[in-house]
N, C-alpha and C. Protein backbone atom coordinates (compact mmCIF):
# COMPACT_ATOMS: atom_id res chain seq x y z
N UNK A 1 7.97 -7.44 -30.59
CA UNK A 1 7.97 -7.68 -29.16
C UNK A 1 9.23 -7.08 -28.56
N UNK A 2 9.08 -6.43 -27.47
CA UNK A 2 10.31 -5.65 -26.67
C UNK A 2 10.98 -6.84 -26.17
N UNK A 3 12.50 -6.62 -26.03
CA UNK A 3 13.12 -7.87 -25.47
C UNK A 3 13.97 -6.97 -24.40
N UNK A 4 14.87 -7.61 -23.80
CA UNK A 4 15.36 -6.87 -22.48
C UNK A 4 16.46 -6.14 -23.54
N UNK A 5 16.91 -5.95 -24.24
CA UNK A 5 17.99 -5.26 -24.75
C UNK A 5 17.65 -3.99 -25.91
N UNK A 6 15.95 -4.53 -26.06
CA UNK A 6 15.12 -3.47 -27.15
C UNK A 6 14.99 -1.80 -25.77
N UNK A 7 15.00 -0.83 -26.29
CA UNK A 7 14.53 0.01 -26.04
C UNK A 7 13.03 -0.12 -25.83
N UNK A 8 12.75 0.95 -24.52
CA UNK A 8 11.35 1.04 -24.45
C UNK A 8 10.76 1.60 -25.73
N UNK A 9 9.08 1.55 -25.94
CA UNK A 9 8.04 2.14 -26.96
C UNK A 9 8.31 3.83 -26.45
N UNK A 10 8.32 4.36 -25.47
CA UNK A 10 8.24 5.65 -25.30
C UNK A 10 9.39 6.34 -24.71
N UNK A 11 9.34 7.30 -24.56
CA UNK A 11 10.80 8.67 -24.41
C UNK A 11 11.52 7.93 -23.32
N UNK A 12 12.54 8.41 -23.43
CA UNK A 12 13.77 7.46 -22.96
C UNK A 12 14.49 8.62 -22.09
N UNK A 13 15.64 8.51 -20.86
CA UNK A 13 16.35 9.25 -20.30
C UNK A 13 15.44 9.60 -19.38
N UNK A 14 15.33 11.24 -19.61
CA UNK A 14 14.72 11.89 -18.38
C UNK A 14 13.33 11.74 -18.27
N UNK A 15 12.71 11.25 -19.33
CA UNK A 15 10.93 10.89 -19.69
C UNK A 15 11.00 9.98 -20.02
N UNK A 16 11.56 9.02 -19.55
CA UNK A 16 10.96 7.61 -19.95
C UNK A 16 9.88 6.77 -19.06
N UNK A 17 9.48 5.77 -19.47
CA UNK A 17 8.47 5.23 -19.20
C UNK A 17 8.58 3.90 -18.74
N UNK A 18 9.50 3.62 -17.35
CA UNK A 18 10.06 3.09 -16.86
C UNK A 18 11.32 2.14 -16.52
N UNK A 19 11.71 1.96 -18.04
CA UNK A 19 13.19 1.52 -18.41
C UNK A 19 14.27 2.53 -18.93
N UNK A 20 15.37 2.09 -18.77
CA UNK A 20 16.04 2.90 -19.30
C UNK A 20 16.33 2.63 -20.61
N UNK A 21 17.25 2.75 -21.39
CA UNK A 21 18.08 2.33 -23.11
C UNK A 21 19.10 1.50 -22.34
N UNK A 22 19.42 1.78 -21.23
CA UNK A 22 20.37 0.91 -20.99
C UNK A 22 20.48 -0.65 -20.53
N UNK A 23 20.85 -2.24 -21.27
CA UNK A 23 20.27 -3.13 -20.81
C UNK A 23 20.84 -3.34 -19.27
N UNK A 24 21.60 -2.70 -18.65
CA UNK A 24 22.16 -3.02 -17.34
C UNK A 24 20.82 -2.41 -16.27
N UNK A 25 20.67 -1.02 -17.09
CA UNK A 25 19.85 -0.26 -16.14
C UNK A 25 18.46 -0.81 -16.15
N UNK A 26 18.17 -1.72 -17.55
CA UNK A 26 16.97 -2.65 -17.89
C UNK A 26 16.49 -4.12 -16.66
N UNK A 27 17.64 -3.93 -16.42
CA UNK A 27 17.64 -5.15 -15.62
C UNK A 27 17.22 -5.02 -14.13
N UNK A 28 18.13 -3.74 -13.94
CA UNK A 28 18.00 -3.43 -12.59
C UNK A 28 16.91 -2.99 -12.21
N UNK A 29 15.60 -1.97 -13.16
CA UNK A 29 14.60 -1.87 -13.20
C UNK A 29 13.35 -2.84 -13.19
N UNK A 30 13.81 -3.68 -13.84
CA UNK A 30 12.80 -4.76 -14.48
C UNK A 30 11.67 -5.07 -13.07
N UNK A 31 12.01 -5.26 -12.07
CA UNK A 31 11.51 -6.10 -10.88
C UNK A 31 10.71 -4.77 -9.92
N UNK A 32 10.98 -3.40 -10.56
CA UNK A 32 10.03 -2.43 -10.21
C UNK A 32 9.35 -1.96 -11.14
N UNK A 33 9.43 -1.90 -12.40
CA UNK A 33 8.56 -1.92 -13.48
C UNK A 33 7.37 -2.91 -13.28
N UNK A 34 7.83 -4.51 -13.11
CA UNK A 34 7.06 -5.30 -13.28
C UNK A 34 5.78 -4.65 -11.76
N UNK A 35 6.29 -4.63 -10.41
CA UNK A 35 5.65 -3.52 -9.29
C UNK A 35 4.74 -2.92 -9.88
N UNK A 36 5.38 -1.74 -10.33
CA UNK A 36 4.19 -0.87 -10.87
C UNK A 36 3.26 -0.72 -11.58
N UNK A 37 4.01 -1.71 -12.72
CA UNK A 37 2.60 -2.10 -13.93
C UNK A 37 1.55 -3.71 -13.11
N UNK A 38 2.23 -3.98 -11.94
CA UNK A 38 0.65 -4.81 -11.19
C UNK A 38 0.24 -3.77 -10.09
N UNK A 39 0.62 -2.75 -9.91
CA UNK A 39 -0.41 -2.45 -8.83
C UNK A 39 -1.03 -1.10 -9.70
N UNK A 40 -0.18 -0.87 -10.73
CA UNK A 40 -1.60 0.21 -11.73
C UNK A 40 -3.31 -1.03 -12.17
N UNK A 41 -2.87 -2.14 -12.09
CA UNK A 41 -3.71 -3.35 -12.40
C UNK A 41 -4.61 -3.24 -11.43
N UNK A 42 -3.80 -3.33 -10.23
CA UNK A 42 -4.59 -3.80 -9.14
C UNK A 42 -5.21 -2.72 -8.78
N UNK A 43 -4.45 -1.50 -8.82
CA UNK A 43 -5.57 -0.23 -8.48
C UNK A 43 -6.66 -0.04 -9.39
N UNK A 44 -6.48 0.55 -10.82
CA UNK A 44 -7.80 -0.36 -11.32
C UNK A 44 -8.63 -1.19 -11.28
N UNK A 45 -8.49 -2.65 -10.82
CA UNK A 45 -9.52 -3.33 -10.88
C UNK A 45 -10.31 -3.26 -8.98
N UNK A 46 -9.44 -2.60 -8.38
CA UNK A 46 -10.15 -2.56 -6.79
C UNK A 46 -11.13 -1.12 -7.05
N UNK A 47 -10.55 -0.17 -7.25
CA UNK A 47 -11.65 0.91 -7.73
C UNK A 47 -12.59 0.31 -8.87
N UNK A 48 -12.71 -0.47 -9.87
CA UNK A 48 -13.52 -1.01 -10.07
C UNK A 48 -14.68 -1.82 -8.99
N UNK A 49 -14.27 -2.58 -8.33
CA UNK A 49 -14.78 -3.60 -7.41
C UNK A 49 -15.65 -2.54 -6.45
N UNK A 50 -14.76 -1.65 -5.85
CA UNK A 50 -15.23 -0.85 -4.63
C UNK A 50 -16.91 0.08 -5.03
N UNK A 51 -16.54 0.52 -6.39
CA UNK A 51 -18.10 1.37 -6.96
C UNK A 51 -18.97 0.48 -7.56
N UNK A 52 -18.45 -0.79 -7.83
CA UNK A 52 -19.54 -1.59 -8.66
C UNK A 52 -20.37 -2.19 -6.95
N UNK A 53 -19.42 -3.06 -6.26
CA UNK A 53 -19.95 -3.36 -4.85
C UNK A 53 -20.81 -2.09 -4.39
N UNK A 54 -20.65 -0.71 -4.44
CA UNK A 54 -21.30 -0.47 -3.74
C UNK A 54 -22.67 0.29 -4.57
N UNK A 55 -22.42 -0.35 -5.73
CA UNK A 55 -23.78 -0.27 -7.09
C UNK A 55 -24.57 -1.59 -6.44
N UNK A 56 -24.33 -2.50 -6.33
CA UNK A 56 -24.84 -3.45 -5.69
C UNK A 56 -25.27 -3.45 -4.79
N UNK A 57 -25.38 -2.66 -3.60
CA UNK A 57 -25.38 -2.50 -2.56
C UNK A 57 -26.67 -1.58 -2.19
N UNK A 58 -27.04 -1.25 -3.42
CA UNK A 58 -28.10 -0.01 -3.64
C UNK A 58 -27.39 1.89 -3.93
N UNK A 59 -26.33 1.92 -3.93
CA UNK A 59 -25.84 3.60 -4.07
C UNK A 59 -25.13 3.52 -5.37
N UNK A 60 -26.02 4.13 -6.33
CA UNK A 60 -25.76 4.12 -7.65
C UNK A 60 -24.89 5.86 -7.97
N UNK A 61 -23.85 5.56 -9.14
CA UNK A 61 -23.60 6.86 -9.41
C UNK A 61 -22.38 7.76 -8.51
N UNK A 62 -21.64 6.35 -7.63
CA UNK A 62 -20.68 7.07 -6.88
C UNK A 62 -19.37 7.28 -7.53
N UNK A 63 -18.39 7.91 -7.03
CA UNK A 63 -17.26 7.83 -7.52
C UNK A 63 -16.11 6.95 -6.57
N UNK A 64 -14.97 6.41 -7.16
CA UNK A 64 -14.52 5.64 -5.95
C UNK A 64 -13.80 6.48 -4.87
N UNK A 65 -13.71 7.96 -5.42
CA UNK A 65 -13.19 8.83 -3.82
C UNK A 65 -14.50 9.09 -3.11
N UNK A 66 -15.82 9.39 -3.74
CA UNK A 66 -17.17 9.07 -2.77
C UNK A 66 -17.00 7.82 -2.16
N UNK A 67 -17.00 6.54 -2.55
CA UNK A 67 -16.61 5.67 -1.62
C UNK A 67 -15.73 5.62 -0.62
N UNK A 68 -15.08 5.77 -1.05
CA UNK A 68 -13.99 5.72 -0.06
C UNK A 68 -14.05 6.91 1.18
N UNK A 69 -14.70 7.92 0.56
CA UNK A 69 -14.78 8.85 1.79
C UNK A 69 -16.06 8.20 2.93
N UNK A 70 -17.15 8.01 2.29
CA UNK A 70 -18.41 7.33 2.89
C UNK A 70 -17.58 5.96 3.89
N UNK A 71 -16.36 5.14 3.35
CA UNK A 71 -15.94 4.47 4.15
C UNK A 71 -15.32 4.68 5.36
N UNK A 72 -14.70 5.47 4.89
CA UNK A 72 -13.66 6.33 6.26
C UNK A 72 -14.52 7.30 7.38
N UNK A 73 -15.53 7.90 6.93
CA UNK A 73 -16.14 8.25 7.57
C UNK A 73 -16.87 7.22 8.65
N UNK A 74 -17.22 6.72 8.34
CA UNK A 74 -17.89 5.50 8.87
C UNK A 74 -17.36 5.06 9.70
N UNK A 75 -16.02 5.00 9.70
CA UNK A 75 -14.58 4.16 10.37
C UNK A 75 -14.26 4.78 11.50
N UNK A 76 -15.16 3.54 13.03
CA UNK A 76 -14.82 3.58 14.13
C UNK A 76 -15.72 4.45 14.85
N UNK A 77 -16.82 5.22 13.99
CA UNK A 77 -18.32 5.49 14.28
C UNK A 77 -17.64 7.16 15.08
N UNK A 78 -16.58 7.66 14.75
CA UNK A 78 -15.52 8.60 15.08
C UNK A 78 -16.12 9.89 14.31
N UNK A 79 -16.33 11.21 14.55
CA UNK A 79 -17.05 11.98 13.61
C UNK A 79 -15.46 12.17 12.79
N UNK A 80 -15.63 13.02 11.18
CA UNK A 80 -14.33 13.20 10.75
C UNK A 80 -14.34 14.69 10.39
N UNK A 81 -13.23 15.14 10.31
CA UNK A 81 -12.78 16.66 9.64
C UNK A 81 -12.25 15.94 8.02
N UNK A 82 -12.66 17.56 7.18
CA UNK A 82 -11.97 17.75 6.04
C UNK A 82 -10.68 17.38 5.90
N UNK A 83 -9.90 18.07 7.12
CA UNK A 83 -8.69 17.69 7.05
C UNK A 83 -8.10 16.23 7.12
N UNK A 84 -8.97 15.29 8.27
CA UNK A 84 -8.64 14.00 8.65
C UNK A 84 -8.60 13.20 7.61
N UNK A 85 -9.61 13.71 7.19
CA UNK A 85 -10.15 12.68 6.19
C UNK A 85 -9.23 12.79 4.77
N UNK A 86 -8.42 13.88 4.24
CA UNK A 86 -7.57 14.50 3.21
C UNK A 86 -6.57 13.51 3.50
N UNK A 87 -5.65 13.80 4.90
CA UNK A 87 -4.97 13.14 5.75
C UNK A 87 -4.86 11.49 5.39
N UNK A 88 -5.78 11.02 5.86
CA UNK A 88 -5.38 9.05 6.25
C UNK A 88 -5.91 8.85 4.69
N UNK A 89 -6.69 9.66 3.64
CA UNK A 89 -7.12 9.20 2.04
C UNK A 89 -6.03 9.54 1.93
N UNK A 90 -4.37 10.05 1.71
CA UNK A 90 -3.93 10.99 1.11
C UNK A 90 -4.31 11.50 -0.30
N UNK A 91 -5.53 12.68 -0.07
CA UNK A 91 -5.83 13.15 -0.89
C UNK A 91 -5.86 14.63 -1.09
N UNK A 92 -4.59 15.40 -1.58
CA UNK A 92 -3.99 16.57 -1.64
C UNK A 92 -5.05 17.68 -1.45
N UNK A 93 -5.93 17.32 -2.58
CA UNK A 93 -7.10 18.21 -2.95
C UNK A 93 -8.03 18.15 -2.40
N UNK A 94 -7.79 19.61 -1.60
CA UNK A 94 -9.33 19.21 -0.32
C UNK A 94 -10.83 19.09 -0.91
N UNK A 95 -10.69 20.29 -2.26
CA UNK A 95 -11.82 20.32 -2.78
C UNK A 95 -12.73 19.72 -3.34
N UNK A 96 -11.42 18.38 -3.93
CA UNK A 96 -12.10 16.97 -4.34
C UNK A 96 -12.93 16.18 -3.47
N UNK A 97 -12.10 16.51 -1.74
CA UNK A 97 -13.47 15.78 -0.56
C UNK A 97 -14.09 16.47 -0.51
N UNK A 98 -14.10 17.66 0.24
CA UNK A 98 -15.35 18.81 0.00
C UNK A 98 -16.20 18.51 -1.10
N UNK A 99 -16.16 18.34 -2.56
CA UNK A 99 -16.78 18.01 -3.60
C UNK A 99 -17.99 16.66 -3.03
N UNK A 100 -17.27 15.85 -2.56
CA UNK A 100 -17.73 14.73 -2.52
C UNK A 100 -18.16 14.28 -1.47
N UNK A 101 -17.86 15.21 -0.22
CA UNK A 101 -18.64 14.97 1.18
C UNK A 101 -20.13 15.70 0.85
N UNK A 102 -20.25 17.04 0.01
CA UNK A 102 -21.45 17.74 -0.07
C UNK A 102 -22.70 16.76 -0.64
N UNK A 103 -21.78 15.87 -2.21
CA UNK A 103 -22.36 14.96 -2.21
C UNK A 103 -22.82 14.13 -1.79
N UNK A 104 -22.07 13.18 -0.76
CA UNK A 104 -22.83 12.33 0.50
C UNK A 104 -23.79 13.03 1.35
N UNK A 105 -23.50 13.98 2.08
CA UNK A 105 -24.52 14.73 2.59
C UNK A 105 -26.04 14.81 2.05
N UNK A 106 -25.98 15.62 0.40
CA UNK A 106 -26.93 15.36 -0.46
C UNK A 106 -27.72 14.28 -0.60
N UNK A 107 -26.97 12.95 -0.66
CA UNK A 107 -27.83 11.92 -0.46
C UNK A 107 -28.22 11.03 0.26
N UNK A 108 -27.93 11.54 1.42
CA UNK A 108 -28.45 11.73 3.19
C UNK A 108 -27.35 9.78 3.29
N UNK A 109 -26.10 9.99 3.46
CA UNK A 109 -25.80 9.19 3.74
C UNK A 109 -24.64 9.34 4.56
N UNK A 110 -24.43 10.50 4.33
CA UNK A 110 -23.37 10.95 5.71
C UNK A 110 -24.19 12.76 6.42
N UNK A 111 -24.10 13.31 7.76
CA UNK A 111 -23.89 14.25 7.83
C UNK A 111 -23.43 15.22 8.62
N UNK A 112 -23.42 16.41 7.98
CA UNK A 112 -22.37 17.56 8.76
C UNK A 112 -22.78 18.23 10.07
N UNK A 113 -22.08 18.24 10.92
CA UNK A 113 -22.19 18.92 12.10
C UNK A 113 -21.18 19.94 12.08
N UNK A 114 -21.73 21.40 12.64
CA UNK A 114 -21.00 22.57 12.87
C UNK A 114 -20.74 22.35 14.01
N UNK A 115 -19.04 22.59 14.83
CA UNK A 115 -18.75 22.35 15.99
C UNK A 115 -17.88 23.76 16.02
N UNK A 116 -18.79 25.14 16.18
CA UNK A 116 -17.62 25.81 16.67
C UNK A 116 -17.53 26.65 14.81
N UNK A 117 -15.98 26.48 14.34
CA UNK A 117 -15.44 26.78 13.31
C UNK A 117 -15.24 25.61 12.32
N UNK A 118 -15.40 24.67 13.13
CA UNK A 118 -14.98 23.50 12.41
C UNK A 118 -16.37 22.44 12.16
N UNK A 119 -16.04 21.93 11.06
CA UNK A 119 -17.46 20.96 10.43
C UNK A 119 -17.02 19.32 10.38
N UNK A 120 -17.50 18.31 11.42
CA UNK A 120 -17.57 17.36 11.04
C UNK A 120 -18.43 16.56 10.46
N UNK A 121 -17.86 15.25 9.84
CA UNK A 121 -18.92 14.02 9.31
C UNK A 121 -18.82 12.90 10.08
N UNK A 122 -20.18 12.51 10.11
CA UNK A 122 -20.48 10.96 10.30
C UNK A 122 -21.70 10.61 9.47
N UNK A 123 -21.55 8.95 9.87
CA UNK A 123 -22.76 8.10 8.82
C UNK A 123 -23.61 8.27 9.45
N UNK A 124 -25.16 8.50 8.17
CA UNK A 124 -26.35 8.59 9.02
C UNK A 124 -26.75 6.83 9.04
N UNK A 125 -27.62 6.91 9.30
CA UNK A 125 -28.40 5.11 9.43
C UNK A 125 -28.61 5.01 8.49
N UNK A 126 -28.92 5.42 7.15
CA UNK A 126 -28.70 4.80 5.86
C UNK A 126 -27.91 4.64 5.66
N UNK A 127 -26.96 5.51 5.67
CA UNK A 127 -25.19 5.79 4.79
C UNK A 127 -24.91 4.02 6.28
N UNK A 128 -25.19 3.98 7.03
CA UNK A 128 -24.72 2.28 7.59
C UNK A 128 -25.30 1.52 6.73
N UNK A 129 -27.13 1.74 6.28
CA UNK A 129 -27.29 0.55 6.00
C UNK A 129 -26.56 0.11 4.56
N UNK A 130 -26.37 1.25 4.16
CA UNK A 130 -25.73 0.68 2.69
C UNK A 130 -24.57 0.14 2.84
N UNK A 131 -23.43 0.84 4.10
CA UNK A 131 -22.25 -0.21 4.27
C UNK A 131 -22.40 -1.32 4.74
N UNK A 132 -23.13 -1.91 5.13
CA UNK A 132 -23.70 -3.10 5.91
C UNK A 132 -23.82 -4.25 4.53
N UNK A 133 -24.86 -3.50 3.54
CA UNK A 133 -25.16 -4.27 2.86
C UNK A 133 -23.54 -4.41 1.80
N UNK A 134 -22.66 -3.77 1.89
CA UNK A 134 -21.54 -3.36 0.64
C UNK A 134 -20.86 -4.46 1.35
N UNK A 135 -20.69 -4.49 3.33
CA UNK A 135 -20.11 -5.49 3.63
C UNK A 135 -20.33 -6.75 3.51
N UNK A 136 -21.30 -7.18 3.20
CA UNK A 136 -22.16 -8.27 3.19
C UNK A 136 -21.94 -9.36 1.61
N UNK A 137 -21.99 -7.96 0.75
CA UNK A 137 -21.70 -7.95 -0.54
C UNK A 137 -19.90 -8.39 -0.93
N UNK A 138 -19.75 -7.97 0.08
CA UNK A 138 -18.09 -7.85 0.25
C UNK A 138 -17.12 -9.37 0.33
N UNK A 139 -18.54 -9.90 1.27
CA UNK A 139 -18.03 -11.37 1.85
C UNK A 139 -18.28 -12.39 1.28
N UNK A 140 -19.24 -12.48 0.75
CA UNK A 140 -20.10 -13.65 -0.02
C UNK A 140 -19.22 -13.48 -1.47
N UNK A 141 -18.62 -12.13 -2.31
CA UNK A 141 -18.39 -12.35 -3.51
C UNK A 141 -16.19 -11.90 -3.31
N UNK A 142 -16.01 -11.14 -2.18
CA UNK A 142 -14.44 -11.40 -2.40
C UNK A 142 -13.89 -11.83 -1.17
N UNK A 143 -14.42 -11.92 0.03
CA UNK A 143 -13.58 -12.38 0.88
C UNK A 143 -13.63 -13.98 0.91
N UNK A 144 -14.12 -14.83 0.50
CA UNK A 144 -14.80 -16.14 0.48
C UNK A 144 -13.71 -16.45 -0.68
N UNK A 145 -13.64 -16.00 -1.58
CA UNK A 145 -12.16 -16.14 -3.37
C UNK A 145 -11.48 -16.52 -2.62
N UNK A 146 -10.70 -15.71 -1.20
CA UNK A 146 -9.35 -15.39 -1.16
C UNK A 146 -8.44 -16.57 -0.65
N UNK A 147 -9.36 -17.84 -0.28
CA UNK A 147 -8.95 -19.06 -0.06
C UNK A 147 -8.76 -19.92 -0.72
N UNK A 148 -9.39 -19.57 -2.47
CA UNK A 148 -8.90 -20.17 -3.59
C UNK A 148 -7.86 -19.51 -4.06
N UNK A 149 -7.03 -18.57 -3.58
CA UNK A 149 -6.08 -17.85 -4.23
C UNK A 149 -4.96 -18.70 -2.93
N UNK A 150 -5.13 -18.81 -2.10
CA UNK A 150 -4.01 -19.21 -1.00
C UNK A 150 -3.85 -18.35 -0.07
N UNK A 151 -4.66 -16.88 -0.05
CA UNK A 151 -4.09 -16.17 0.70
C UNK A 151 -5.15 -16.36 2.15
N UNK A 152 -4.45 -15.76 3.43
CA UNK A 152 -4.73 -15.96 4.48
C UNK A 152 -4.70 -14.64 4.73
N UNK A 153 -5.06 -14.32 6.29
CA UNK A 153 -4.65 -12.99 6.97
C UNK A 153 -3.57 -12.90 7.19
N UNK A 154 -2.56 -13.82 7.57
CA UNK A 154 -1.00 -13.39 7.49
C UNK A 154 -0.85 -12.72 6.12
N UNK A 155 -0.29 -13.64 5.10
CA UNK A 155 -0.54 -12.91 4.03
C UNK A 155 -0.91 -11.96 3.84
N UNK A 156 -2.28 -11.47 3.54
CA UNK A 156 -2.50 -10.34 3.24
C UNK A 156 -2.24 -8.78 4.40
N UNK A 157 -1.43 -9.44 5.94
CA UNK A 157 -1.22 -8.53 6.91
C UNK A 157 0.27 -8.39 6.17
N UNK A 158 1.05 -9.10 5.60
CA UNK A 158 2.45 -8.87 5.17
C UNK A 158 2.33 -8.01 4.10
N UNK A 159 1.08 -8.68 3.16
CA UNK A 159 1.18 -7.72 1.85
C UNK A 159 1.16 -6.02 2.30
N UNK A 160 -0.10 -6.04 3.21
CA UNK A 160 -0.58 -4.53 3.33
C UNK A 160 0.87 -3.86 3.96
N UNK A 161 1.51 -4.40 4.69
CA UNK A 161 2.82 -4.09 5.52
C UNK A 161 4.05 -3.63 4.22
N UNK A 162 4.20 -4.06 3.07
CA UNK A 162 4.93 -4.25 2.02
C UNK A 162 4.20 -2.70 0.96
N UNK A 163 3.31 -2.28 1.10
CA UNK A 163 2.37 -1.40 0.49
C UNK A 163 2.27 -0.32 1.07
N UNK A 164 2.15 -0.05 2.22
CA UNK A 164 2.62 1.00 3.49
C UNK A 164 3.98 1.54 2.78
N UNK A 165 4.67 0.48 2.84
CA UNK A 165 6.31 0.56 2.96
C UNK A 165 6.69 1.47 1.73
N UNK A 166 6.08 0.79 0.36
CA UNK A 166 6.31 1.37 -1.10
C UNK A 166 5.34 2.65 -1.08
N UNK A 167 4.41 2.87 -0.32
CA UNK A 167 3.45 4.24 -0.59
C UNK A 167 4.25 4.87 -0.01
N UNK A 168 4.94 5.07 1.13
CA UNK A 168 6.02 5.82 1.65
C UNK A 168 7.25 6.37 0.93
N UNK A 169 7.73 5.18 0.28
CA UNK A 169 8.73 5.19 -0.60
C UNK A 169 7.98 6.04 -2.28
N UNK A 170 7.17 5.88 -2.73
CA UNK A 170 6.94 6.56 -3.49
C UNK A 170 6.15 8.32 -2.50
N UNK A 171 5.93 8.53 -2.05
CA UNK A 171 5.58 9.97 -1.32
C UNK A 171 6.89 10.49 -0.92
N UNK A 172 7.91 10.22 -0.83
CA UNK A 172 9.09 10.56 -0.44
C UNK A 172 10.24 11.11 -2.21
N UNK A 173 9.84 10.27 -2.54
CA UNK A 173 10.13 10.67 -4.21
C UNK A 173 9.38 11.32 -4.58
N UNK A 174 8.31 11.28 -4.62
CA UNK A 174 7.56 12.46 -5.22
C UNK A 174 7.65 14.16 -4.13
N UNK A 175 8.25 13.75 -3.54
CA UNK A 175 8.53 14.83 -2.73
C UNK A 175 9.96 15.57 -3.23
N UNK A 176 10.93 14.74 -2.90
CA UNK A 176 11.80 15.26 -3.98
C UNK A 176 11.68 15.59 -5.55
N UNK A 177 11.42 14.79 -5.60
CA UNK A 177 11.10 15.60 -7.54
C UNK A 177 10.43 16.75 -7.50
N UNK A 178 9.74 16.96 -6.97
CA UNK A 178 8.61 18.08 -6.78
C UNK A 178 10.23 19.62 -6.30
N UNK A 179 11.03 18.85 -5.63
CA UNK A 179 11.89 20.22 -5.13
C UNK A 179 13.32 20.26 -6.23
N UNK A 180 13.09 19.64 -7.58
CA UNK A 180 14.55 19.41 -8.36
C UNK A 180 14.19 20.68 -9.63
């Protein structure tokens, strides 16, 4: 068992794997280690939740950036661009939405309008009814928990506020590293 003064299992210094060798620098880490190894948890098990809900829902076979794009699209009944949509997902790789809007399209649940040079999306009346039913699905099996956990909408308006804050903070580091 690792103790706070054991060295991490993997490469240490400039590749390590979130601690340092050092127990001072062990310490000072500890409380963002512990961060990151729950929200690698939590991102896992919500991309879990998000494609199984919307297996349930009747749309078998998605991926959770198909979801998530089918969501955003949807969001505010607003048509979307490639770009917008890259944008508020931050998702670098356009080709991965492109990939996966052609797909929605394909299975008539979002579609494309040529405006000009530019191509937007919106939901067709299926691609609603399935969010309808994902929302529905949504309420009865996780929003209904969240009062056996303690949490409220404050709460979870502070959490999301605290998550903003660290996605920033990590896009800003990864920005620098990217220029070292």
């Amino acid at each position: 068992m690792q103790g706070i003064n054991t060295p991490p299992a993997g490469p240490d210094s400039t590749g390590n794997f979130g601690l340092s060798d050092s127990p001072t620098q062990q310490l000072k880490d500890i409380g963002m280690a512990e961060f990151e190894l729950c929200t690698v948890s939590a991102t896992h098990a919500f991309q879990r939740w998000i494609v199984r809900c919307m297996e349930m829902a009747g749309l078998k076979d998605l991926t959770v950036v198909d979801v998530l794009i089918l969501h955003h699209v949807n969001h505010r009944a607003n048509d979307k661009r490639l770009a917008d949509i890259c944008f508020v997902l931050n998702i670098e790789d356009a080709h991965v939405v492109g990939y996966a809007l052609r797909k929605l399209v394909g299975l008539g649940v979002i579609q494309a309008k040529k405006q000009g040079k530019e191509v937007t999306y919106s939901t067709t009346p299926s691609g609603q009814g399935y969010l309808l039913r994902y929302a529905e699905i949504r309420e009865r099996r996780l929003i209904d928990s969240l009062a056996t956990l303690g949490l409220n909408k404050a709460a979870l308006g502070e959490l999301a506020h605290y998550l903003r804050k660290m996605s920033g903070l990590y896009d800003q580091a990864a920005r620098a590293a990217s220029s070292i």
